[in-house]
Protein backbone atom coordinates (compact mmCIF):
# COMPACT_ATOMS: atom_id res chain seq x y z
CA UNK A 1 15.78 -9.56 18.64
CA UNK A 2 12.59 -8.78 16.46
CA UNK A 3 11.71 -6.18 19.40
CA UNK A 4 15.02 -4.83 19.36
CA UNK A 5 14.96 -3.76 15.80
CA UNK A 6 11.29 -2.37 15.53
CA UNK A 7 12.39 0.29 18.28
CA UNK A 8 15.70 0.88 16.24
CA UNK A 9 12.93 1.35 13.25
CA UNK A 10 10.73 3.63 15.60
CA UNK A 11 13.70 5.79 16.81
CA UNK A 12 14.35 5.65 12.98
CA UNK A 13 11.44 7.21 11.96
CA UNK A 14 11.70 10.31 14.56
CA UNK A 15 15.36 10.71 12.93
CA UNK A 16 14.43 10.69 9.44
CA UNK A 17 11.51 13.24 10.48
CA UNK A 18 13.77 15.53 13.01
CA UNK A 19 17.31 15.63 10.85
CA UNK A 20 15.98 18.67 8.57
CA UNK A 21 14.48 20.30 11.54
CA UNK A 22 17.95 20.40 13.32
CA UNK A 23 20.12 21.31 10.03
CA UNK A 24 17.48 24.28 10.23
CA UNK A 25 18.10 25.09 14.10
CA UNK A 26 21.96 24.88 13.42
CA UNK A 27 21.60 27.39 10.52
CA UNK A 28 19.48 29.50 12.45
CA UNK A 29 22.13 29.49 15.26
CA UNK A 30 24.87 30.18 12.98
CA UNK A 31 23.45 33.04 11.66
CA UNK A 32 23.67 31.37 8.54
CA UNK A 33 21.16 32.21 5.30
CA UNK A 34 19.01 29.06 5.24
CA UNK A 35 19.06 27.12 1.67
CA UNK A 36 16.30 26.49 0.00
CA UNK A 37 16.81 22.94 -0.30
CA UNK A 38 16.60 23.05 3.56
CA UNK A 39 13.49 24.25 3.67
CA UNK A 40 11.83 22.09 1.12
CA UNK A 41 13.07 19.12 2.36
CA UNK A 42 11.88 20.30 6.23
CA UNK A 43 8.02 20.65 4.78
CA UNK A 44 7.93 18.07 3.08
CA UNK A 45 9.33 15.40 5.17
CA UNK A 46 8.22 17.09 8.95
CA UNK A 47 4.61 15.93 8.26
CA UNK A 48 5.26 12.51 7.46
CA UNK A 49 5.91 11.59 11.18
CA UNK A 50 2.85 9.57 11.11
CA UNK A 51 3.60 7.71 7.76
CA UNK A 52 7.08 6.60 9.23
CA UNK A 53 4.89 5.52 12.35
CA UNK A 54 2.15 3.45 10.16
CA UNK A 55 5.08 1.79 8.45
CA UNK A 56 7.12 0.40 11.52
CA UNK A 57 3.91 -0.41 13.26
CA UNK A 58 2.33 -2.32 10.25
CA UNK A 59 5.39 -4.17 9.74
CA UNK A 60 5.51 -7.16 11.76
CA UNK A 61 1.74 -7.50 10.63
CA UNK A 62 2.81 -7.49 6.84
CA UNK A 63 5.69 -9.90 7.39
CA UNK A 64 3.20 -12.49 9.47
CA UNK A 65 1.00 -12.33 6.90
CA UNK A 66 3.48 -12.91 3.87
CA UNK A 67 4.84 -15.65 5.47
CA UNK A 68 1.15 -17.45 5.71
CA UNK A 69 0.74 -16.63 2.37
CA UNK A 70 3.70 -16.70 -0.07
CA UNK A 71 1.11 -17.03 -3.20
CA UNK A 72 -0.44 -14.08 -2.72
CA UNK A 73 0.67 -10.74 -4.48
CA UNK A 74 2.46 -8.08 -2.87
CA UNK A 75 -0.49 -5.55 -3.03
CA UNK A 76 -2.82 -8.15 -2.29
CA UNK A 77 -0.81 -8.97 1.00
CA UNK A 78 -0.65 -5.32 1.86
CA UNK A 79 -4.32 -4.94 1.59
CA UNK A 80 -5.25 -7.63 3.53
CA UNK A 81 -1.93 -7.44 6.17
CA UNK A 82 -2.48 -4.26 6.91
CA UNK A 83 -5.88 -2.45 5.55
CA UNK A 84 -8.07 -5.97 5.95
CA UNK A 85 -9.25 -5.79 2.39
CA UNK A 86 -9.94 -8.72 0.17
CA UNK A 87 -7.56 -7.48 -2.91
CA UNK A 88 -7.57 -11.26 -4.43
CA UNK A 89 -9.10 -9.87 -7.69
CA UNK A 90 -6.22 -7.96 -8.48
CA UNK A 91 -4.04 -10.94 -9.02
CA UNK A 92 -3.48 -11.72 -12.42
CA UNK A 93 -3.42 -15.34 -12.09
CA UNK A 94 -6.78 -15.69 -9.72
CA UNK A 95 -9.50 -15.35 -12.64
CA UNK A 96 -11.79 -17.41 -10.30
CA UNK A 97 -13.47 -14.07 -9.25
CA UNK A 98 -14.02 -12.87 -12.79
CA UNK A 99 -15.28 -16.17 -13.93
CA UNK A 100 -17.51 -15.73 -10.41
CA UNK A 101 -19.00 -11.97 -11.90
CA UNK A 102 -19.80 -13.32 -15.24
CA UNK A 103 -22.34 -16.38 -13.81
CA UNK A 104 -23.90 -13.93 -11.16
CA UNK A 105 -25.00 -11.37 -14.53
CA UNK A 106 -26.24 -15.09 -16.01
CA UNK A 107 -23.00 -16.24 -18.14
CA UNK A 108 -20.66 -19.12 -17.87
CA UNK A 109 -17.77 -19.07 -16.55
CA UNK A 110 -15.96 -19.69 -19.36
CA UNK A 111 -16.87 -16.54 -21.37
CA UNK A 112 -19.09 -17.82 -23.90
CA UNK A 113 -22.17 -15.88 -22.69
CA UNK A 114 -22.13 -13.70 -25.93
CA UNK A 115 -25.51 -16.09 -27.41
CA UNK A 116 -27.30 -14.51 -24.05
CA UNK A 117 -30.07 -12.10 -24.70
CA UNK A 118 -28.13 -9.33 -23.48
CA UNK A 119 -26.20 -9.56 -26.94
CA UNK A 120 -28.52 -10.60 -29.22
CA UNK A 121 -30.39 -8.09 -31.85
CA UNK A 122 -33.78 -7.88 -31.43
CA UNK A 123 -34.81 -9.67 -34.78
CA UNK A 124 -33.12 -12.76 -33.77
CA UNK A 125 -35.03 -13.43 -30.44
């Protein structure tokens, strides 16, 4: 069943992408002065063939991976799903990595590193 509806998605796509190129042929073949709206919408959408492509074939990736991990946050599964980037810093609730950043530069992780040298005046070292 899962196969049957990523080719209904892929056949999809090519419809989405096609449709303004055949309301063009039919006003062609009717003789018919094309509307503008026509021939935006034909521009703009004929190049996204590929787009329509990356999303049906990136699907089934994005969906395995948000069902292994339902804490994670939407962009955060994307990234890694789909791009394999490590977007776990983007989370609000995972401060682990900022706590992480703050004791590699030499503070503690709990953000009291303001009495390190770095922010003390000269006078008082």
């Amino acid at each position: 069943m899962k196969t049957a509806w990523q080719g209904i998605r892929y056949v999809g796509a090519f419809f989405a992408t096609y449709i303004p190129l055949y309301i063009t042929y039919y006003y062609r073949i009717t003789k018919q002065d094309l509307p503008n709206w026509v021939v935006y919408m034909t521009i703009s959408v004929a190049p996204l063939l590929g787009v329509f492509n990356a999303f049906v074939y990136f699907r089934p990736r994005y969906i395995t991976y948000k069902e292994d991990n339902p804490d994670k946050s939407r962009i955060a599964r994307l990234g890694n799903a789909v791009f394999n980037l490590d977007l776990d810093y983007l989370e609000s609730s995972n401060l682990k990595s900022a706590g992480r950043v703050r004791e590699s530069i030499g503070g503690d992780s709990a953000g009291s590193d303001l009495a390190s040298p770095l922010f003390q005046d000269e006078e008082d070292v």
